[in-house]
C-alpha atoms as a PDB file:
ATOM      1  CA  UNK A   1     102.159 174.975  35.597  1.00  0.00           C
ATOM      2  CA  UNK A   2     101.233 176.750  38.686  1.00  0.00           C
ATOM      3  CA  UNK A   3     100.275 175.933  41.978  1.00  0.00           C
ATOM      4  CA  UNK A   4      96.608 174.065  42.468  1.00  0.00           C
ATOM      5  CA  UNK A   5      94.462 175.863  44.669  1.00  0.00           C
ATOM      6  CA  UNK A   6      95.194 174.339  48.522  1.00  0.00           C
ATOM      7  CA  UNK A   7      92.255 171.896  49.126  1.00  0.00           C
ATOM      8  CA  UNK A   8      92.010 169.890  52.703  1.00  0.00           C
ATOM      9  CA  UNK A   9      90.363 167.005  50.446  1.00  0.00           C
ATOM     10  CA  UNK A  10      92.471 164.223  49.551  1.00  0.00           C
ATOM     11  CA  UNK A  11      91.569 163.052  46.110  1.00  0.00           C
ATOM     12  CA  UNK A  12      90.443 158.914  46.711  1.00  0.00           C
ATOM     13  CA  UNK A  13      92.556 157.535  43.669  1.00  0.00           C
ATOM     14  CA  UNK A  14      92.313 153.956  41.779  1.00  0.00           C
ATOM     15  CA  UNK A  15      95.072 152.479  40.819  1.00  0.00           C
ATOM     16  CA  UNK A  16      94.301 150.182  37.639  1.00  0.00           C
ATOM     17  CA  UNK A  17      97.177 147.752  36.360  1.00  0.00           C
ATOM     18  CA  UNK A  18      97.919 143.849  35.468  1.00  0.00           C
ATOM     19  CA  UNK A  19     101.659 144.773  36.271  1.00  0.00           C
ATOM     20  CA  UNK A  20     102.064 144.493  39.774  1.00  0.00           C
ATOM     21  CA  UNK A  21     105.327 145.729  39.582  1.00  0.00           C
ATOM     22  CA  UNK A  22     103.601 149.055  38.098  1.00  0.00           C
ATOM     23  CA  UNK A  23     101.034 149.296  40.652  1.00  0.00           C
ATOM     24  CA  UNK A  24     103.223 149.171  43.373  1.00  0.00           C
ATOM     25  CA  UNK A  25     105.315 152.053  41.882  1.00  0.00           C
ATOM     26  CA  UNK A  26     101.933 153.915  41.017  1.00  0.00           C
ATOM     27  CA  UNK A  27     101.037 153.349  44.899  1.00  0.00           C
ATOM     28  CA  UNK A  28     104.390 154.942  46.011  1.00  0.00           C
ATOM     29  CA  UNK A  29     104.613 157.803  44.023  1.00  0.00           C
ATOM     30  CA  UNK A  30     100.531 158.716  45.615  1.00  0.00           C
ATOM     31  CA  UNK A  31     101.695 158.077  48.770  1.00  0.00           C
ATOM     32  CA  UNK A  32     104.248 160.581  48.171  1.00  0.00           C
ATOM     33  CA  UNK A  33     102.084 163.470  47.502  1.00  0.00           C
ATOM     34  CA  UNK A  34      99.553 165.139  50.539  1.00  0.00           C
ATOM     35  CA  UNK A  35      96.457 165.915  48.448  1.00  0.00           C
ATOM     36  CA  UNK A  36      96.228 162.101  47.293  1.00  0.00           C
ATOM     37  CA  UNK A  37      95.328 158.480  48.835  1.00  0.00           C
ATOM     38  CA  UNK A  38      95.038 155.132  47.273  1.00  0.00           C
ATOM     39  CA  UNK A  39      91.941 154.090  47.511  1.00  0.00           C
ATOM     40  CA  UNK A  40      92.609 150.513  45.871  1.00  0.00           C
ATOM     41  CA  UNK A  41      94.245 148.391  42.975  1.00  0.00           C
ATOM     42  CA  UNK A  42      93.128 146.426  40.455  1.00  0.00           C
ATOM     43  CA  UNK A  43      94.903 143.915  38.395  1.00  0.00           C
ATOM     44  CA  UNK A  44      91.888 144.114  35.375  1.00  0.00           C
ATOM     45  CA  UNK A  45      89.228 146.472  34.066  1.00  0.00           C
ATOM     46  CA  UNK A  46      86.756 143.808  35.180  1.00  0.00           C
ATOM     47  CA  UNK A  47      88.145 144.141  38.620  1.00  0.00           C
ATOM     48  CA  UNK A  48      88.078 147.881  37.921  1.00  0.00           C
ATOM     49  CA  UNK A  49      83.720 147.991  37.341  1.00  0.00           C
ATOM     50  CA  UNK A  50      83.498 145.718  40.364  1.00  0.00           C
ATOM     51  CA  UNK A  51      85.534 148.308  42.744  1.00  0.00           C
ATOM     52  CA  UNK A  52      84.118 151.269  41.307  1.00  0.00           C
ATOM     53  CA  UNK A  53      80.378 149.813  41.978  1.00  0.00           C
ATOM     54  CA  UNK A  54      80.818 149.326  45.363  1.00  0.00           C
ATOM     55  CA  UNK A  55      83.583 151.582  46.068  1.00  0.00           C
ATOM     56  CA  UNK A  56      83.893 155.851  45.438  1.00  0.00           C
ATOM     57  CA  UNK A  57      86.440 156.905  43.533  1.00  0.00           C
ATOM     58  CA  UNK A  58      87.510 160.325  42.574  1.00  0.00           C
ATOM     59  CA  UNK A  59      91.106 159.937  40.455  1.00  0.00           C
ATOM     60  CA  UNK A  60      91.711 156.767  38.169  1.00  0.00           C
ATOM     61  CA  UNK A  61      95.561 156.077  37.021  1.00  0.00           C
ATOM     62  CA  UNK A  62      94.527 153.927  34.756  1.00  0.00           C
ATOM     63  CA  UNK A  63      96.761 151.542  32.176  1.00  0.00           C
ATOM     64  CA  UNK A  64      95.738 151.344  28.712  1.00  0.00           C
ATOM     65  CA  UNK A  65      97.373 148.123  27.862  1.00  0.00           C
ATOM     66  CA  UNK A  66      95.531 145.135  29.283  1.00  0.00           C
ATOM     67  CA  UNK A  67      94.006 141.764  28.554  1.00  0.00           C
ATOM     68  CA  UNK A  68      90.325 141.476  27.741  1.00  0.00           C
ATOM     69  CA  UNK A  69      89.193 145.031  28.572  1.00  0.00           C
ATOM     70  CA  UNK A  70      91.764 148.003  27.839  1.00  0.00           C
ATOM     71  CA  UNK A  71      91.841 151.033  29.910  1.00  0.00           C
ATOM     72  CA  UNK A  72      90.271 153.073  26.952  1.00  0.00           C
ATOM     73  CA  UNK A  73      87.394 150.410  26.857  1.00  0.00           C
ATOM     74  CA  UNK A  74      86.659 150.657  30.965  1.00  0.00           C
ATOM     75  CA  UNK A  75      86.576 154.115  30.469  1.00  0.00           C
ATOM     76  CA  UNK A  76      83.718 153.475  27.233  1.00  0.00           C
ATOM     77  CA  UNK A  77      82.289 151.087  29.471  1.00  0.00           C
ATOM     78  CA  UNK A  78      81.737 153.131  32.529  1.00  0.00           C
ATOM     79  CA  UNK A  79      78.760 155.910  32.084  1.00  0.00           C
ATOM     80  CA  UNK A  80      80.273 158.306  34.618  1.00  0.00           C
ATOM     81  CA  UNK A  81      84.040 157.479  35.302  1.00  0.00           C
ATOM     82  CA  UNK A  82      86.096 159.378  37.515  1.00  0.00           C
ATOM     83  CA  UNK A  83      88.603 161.657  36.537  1.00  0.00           C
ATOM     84  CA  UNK A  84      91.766 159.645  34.663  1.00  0.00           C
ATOM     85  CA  UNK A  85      95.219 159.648  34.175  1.00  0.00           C
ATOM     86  CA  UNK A  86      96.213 157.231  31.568  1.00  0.00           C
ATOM     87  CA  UNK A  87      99.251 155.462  32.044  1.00  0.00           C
ATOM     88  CA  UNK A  88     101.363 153.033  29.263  1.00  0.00           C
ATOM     89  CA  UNK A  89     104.602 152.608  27.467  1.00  0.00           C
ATOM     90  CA  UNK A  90     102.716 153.139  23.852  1.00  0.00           C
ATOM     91  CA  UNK A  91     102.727 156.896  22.964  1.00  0.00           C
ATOM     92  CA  UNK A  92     100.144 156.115  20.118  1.00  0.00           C
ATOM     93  CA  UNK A  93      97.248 155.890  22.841  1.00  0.00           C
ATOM     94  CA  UNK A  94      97.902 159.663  23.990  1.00  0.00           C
ATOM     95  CA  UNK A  95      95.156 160.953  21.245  1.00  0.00           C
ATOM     96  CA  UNK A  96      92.670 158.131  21.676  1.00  0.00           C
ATOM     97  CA  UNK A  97      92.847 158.822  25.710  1.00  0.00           C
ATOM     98  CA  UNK A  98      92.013 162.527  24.956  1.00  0.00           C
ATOM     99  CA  UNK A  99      89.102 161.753  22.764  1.00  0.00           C
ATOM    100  CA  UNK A 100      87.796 160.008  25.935  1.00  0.00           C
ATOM    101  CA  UNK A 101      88.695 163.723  28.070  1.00  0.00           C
ATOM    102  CA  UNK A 102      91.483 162.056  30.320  1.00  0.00           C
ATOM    103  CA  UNK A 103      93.397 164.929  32.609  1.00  0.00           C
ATOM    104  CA  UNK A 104      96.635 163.369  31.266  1.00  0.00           C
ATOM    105  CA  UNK A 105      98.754 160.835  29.582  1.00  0.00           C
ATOM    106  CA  UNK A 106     101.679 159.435  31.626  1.00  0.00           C
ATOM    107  CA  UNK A 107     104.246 157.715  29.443  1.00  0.00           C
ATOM    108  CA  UNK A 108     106.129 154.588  31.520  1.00  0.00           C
ATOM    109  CA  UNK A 109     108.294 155.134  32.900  1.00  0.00           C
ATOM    110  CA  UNK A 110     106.882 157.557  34.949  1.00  0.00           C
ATOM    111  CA  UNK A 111     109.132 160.304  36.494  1.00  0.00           C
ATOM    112  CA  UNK A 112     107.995 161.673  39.648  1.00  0.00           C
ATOM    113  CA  UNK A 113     107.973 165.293  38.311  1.00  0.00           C
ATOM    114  CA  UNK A 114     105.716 164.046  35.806  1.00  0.00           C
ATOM    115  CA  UNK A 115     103.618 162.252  37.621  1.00  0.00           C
ATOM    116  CA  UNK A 116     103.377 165.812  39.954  1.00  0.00           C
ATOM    117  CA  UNK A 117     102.572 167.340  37.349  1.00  0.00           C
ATOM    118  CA  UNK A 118      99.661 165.428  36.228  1.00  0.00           C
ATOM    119  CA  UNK A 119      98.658 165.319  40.172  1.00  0.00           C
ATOM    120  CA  UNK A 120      98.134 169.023  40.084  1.00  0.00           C
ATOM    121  CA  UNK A 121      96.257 168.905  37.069  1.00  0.00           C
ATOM    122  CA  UNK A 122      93.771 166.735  38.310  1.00  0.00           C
ATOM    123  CA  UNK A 123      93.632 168.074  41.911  1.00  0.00           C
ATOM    124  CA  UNK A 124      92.718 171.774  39.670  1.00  0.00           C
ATOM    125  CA  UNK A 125      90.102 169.877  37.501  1.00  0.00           C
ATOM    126  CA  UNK A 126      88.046 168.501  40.498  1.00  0.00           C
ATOM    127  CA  UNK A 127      88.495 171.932  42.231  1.00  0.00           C
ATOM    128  CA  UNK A 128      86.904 173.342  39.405  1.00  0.00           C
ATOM    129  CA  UNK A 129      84.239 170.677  39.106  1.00  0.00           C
ATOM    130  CA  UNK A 130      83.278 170.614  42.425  1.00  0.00           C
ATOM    131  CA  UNK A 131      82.445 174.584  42.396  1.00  0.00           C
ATOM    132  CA  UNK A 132      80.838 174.426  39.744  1.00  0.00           C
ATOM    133  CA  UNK A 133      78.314 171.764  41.257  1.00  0.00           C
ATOM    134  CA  UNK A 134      78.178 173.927  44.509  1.00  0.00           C
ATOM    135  CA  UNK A 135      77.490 177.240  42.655  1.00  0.00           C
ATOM    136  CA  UNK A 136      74.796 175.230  40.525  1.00  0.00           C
ATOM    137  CA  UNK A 137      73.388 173.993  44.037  1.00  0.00           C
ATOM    138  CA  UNK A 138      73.438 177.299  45.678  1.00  0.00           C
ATOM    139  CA  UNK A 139      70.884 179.130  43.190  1.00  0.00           C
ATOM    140  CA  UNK A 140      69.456 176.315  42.086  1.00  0.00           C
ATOM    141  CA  UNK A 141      65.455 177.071  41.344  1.00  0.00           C
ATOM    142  CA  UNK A 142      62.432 174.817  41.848  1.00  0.00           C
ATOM    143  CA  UNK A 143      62.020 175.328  38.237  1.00  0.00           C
ATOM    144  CA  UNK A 144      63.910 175.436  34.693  1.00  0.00           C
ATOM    145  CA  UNK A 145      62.961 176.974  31.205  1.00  0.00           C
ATOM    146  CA  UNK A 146      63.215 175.010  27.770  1.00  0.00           C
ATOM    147  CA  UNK A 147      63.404 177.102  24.592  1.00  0.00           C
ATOM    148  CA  UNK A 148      60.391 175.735  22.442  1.00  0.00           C
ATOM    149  CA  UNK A 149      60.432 177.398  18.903  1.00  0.00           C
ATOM    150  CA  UNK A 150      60.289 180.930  19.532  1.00  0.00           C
ATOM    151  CA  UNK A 151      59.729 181.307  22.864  1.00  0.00           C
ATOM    152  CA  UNK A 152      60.550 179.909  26.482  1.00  0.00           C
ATOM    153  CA  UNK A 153      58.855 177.177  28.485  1.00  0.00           C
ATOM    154  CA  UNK A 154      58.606 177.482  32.072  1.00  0.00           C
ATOM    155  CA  UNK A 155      58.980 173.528  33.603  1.00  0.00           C
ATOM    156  CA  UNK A 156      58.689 172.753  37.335  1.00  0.00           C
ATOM    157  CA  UNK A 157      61.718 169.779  37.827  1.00  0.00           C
ATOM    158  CA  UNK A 158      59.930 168.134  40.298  1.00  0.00           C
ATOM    159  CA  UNK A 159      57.003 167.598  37.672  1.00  0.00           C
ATOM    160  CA  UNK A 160      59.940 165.418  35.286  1.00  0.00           C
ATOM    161  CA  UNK A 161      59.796 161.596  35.517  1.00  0.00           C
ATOM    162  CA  UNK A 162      62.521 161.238  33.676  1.00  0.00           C
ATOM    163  CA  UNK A 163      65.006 162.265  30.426  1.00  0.00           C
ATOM    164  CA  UNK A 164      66.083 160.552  27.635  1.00  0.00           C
ATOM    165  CA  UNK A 165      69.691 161.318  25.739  1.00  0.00           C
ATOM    166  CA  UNK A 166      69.302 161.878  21.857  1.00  0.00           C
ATOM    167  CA  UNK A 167      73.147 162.509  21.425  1.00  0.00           C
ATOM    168  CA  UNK A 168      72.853 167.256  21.305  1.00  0.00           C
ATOM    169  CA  UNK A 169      69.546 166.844  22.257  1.00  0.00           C
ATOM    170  CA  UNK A 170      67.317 165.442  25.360  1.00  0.00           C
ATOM    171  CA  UNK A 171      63.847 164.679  25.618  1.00  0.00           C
ATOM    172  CA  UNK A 172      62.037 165.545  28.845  1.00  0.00           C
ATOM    173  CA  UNK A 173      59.251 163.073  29.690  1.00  0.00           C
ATOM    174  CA  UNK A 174      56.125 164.308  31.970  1.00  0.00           C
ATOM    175  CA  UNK A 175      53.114 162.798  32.678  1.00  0.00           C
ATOM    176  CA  UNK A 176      50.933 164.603  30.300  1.00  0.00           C
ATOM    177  CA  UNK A 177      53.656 165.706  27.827  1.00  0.00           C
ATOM    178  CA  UNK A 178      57.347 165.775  26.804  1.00  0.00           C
ATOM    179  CA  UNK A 179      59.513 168.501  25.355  1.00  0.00           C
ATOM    180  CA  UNK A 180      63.077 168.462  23.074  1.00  0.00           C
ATOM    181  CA  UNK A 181      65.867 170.648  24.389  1.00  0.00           C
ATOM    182  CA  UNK A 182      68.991 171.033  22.462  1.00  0.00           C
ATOM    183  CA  UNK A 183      71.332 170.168  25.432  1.00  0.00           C
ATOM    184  CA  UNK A 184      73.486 167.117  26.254  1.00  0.00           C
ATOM    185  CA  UNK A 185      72.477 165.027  29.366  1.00  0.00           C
ATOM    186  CA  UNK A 186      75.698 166.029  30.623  1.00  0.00           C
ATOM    187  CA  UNK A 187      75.235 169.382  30.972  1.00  0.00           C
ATOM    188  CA  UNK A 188      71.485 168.988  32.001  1.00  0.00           C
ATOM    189  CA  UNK A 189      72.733 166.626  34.715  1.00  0.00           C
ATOM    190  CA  UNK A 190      74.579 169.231  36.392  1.00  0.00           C
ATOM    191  CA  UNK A 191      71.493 171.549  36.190  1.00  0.00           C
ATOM    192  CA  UNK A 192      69.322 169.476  38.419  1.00  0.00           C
ATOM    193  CA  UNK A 193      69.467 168.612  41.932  1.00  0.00           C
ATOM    194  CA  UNK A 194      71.628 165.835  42.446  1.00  0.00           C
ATOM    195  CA  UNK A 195      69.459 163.918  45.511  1.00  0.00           C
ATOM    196  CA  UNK A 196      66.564 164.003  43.127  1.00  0.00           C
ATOM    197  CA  UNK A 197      67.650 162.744  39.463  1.00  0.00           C
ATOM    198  CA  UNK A 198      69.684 159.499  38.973  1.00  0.00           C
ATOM    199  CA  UNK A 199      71.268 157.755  36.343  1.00  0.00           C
ATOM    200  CA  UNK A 200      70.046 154.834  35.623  1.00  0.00           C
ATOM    201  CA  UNK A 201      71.849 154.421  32.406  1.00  0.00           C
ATOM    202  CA  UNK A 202      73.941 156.063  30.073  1.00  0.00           C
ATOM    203  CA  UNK A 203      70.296 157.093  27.934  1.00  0.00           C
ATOM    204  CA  UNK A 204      68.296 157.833  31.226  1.00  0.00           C
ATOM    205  CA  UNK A 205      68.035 160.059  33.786  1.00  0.00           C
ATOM    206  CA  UNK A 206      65.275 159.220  36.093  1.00  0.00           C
ATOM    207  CA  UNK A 207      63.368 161.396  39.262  1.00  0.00           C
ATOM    208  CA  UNK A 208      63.417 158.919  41.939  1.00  0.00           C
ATOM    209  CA  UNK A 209      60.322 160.132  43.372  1.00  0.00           C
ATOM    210  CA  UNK A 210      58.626 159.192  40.396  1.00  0.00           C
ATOM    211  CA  UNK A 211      59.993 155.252  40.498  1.00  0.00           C
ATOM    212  CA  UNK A 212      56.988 153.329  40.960  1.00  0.00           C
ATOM    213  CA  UNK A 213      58.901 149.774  41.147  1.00  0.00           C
ATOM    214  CA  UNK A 214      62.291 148.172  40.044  1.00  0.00           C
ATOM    215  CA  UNK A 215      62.299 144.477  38.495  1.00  0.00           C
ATOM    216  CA  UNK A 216      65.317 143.187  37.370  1.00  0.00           C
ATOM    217  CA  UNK A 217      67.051 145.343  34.859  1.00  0.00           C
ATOM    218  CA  UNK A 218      63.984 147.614  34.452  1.00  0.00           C
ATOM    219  CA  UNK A 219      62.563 150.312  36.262  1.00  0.00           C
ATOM    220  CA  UNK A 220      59.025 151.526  35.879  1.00  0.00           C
ATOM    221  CA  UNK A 221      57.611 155.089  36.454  1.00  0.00           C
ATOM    222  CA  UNK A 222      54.008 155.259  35.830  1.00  0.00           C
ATOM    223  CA  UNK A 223      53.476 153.590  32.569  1.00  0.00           C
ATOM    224  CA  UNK A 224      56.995 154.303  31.318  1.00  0.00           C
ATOM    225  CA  UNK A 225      59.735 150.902  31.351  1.00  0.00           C
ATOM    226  CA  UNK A 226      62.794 152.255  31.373  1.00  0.00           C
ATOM    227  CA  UNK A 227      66.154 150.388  31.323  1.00  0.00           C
ATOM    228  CA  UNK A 228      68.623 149.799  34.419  1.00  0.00           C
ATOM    229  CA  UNK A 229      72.325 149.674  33.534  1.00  0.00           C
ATOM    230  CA  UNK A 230      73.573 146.532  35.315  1.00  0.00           C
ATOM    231  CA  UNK A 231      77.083 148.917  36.182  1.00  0.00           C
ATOM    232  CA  UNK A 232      74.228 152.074  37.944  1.00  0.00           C
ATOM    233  CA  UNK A 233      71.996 149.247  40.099  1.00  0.00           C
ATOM    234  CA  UNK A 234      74.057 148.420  42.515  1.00  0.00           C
ATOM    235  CA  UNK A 235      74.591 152.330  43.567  1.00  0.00           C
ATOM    236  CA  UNK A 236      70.577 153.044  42.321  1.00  0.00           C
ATOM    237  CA  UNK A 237      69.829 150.016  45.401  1.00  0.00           C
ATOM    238  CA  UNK A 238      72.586 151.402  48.263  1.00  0.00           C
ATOM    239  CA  UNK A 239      72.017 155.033  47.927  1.00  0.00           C
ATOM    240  CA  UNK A 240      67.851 155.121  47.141  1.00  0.00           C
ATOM    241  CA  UNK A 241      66.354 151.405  47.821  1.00  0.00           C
ATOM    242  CA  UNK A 242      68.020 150.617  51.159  1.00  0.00           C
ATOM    243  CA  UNK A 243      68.027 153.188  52.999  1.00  0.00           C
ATOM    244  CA  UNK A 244      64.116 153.468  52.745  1.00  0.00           C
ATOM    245  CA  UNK A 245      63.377 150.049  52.501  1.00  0.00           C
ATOM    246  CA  UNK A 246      60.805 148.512  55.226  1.00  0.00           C
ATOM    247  CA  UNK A 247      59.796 144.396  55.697  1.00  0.00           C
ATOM    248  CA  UNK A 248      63.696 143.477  55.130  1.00  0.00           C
END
């Protein structure tokens, strides 16, 4: 493999294991490379959902075998995880971890060189991601079109409320109409401006502008009651709620 691109960023990484013998060698083989920093460790994938909520994260080494909650059901579990690097001593998890588009699959015990190598990977993968996301955000337009039938139609994004997933296809909600696009949320996601459209669950992606008032686990825009994943409020609250919120 060749040489990542040289990034100043140090990738924050999550170090998820009920083997405290195994986290502690996970934490000393990070330490030992520039371009990653531990940014915690968790004994459980409960643990895990609680860090992550309150905590960024951009790498997970991750352990597939645990009580309760595997790694591969955290990573089901969690609507956008971080990138992952599965680790284990079970070699029968490496296709199940790729289903779920983990950089890599570290077999225990974990050599150094491997674990470099799987470093690199990841440090290349969030290059790429991140300019991809920059490039998307330097020519982004106030506006989008939809193919409808046989032609295109022209939407303004700032006219959305919000989008609903239909597995290949989304449904774009407005306030006097809504349109089908054959395109994953995913991809859509990374179309529209990210300080505008938030996920409030792993079905919705909602305009905050248009959030009239949030009630428990629901959220309401207009006449529209839309669900709040209990794992997204907690970020939905800190990042758009707080920081505008008068008569504390």
């Amino acid at each position: 493999m060749g040489d990542a691109v040289q990034t100043n960023k140090a990738l924050r990484c999550l170090v998820v294991d009920d083997e405290p013998i195994a986290r502690e060698g996970m934490v000393d083989l990070i330490n030992n490379v520039d371009f990653l920093r531990v940014a915690g460790t968790c004994a459980s994938a409960m643990e895990a959902i609680s860090f992550l909520q309150a905590n960024p994260a951009d790498l997970l080494f991750l352990d597939v075998n645990m009580p309760y909650l595997s790694g591969l059901d955290l990573l089901e579990t969690l609507e956008k995880p971080p990138l992952t690097i599965l680790t284990t001593a079970y070699s029968e998890y490496a296709l199940e971890g790729f289903r779920l588009q983990v950089v890599d699959y570290l077999l225990k015990p974990v050599t150094f060189k491997r674990f470099y190598q799987a470093a690199l990977k990841a440090q290349q993968t969030f290059q790429e991601k991140e300019s991809i996301q920059n490039t998307v955000k330097e020519n982004q337009s106030p506006f989008l079109y939809v193919k409808q039938n046989d032609g295109f139609q022209k939407i303004i994004w700032n006219d959305i409320l919000y989008v609903e997933s239909m597995e290949n296809y989304v449904k774009i909600i407005f306030t006097n109409k809504q349109l089908i696009a054959h395109q994953t949320m995913i991809s859509l996601e990374e179309m529209l401006p990210k300080d505008t459209f938030f996920r409030i669950h792993k079905s919705f992606l909602v305009n905050i502008y248009h959030i009239d008032s949030i009630s428990g686990g629901r959220i309401f825009v207009g006449t529209h009651e839309l669900p709040l994943s209990r794992y997204r409020k907690e970020e939905l609250l800190q990042s758009v709620v707080y920081k505008n919120l008068i008569g504390r």
